[in-house]
C-alpha atoms as a PDB file:
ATOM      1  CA  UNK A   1     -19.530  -9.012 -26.603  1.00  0.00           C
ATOM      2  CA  UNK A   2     -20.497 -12.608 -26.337  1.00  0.00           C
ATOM      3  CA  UNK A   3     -21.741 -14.348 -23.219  1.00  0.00           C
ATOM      4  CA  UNK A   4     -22.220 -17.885 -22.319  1.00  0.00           C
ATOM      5  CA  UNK A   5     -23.510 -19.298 -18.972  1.00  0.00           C
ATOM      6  CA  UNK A   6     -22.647 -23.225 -18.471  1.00  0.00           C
ATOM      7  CA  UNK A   7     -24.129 -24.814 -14.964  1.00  0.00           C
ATOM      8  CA  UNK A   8     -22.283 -27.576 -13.383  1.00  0.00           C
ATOM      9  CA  UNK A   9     -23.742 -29.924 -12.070  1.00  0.00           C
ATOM     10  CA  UNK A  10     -20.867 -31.894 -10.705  1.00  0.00           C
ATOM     11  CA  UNK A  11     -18.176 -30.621  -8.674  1.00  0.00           C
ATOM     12  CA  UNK A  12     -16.307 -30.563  -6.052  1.00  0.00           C
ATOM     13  CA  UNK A  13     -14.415 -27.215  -4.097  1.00  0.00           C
ATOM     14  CA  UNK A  14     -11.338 -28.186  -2.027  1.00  0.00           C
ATOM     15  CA  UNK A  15     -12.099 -30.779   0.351  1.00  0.00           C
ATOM     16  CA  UNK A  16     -13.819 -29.152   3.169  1.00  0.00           C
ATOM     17  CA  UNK A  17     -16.949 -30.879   4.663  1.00  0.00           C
ATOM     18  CA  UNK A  18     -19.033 -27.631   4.481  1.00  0.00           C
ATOM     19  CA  UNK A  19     -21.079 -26.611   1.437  1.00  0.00           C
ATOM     20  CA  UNK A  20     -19.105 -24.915  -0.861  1.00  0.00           C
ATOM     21  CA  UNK A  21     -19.640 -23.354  -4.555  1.00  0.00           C
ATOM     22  CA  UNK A  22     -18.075 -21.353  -7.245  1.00  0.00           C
ATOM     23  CA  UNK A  23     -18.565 -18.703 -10.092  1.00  0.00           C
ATOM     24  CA  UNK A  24     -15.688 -19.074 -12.578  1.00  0.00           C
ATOM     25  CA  UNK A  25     -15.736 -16.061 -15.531  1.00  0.00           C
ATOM     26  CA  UNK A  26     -13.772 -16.019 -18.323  1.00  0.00           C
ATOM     27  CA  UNK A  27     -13.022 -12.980 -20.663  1.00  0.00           C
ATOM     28  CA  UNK A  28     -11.213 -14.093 -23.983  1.00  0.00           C
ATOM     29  CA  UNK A  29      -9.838 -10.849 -25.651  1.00  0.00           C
ATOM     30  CA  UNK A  30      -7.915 -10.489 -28.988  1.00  0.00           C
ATOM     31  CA  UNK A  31      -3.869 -10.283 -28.124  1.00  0.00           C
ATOM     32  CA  UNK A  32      -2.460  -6.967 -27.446  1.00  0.00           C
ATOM     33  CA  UNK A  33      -4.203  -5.259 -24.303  1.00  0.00           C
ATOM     34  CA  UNK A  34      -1.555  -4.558 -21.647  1.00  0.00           C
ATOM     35  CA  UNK A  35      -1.029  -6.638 -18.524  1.00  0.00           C
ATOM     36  CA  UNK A  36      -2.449  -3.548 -16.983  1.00  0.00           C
ATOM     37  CA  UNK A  37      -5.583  -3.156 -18.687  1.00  0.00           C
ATOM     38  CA  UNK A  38      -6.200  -6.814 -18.332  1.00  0.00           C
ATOM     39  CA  UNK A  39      -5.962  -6.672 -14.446  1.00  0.00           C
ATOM     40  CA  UNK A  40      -8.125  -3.575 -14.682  1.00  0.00           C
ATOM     41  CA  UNK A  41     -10.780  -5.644 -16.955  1.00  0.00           C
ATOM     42  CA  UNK A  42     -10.559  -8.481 -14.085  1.00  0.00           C
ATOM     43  CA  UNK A  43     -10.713  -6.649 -11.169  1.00  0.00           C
ATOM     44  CA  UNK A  44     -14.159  -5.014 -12.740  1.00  0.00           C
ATOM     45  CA  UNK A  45     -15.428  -8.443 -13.340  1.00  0.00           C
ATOM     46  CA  UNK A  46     -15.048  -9.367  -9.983  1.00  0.00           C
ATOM     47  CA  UNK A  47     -16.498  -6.444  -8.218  1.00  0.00           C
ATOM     48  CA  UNK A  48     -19.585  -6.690 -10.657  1.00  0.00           C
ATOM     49  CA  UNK A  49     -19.785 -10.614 -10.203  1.00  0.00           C
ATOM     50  CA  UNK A  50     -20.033 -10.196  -6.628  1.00  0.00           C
ATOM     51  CA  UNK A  51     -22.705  -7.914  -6.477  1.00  0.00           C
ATOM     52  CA  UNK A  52     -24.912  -9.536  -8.861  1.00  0.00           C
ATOM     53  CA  UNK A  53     -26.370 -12.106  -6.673  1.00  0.00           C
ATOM     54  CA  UNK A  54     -27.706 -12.381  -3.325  1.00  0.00           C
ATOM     55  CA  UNK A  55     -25.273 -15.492  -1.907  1.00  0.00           C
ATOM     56  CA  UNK A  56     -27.044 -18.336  -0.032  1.00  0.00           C
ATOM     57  CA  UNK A  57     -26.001 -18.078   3.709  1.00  0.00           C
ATOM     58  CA  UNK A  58     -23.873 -21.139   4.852  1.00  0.00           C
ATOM     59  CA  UNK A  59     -22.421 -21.655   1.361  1.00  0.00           C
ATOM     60  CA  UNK A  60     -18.683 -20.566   1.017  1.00  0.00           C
ATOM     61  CA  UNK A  61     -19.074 -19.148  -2.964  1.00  0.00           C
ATOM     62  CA  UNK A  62     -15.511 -18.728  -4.546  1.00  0.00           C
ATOM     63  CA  UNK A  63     -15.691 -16.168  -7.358  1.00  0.00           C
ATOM     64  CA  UNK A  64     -12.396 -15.726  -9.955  1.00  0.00           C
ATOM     65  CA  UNK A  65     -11.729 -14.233 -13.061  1.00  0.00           C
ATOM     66  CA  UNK A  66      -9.821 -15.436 -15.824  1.00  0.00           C
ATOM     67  CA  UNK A  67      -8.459 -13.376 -18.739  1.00  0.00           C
ATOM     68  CA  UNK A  68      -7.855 -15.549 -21.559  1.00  0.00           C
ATOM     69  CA  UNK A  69      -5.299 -13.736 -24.685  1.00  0.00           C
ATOM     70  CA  UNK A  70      -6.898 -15.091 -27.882  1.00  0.00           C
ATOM     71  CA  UNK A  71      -3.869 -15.033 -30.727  1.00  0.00           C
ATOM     72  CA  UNK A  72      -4.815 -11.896 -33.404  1.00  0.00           C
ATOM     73  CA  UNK A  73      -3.193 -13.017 -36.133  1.00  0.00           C
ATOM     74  CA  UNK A  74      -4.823 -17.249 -36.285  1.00  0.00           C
ATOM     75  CA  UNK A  75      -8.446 -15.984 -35.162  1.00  0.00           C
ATOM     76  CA  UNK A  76     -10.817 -16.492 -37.767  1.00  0.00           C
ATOM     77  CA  UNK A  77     -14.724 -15.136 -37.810  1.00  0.00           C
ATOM     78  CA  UNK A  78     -17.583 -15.130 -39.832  1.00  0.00           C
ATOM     79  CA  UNK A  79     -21.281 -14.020 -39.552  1.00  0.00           C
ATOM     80  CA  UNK A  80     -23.961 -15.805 -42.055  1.00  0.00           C
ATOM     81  CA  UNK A  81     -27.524 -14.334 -42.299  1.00  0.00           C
ATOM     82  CA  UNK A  82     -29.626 -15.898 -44.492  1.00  0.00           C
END
């Protein structure tokens, strides 16, 4: 398992006046899980995303999952240790 963190630091969420921000994850998998394990895999993510942080108060924080289906049979790896 691989895991990146990228901070943004321009955006904009909806177009409410209040102070809003967002935690966007994204699971790439090799093809072939079922739609059900995916959801499964998601719903996890969520629930573990959302208790992870304290939440500053007056900040509306929009947290989503994305599962991602990477093609088996084009992906292509490598490891080099020198």
């Amino acid at each position: 398992i691989k895991s990146r963190a990228v901070k943004v630091e321009t955006f904009k969420v909806g177009t409410a006046l209040t102070e809003r921000a967002f935690v966007h994850v994204k699971l790439a998998l090799l093809s072939g899980r079922s739609a059900q394990i995916k959801q499964q895999l998601s719903q996890s993510l969520l629930a573990v995303v959302q208790e992870l942080c304290e939440w500053p108060a007056g900040v509306e924080v929009q947290l989503c999952v994305e599962i991602l289906d990477i093609d088996r049979e084009s992906y292509s790896k490598t490891a080099i240790n020198n």
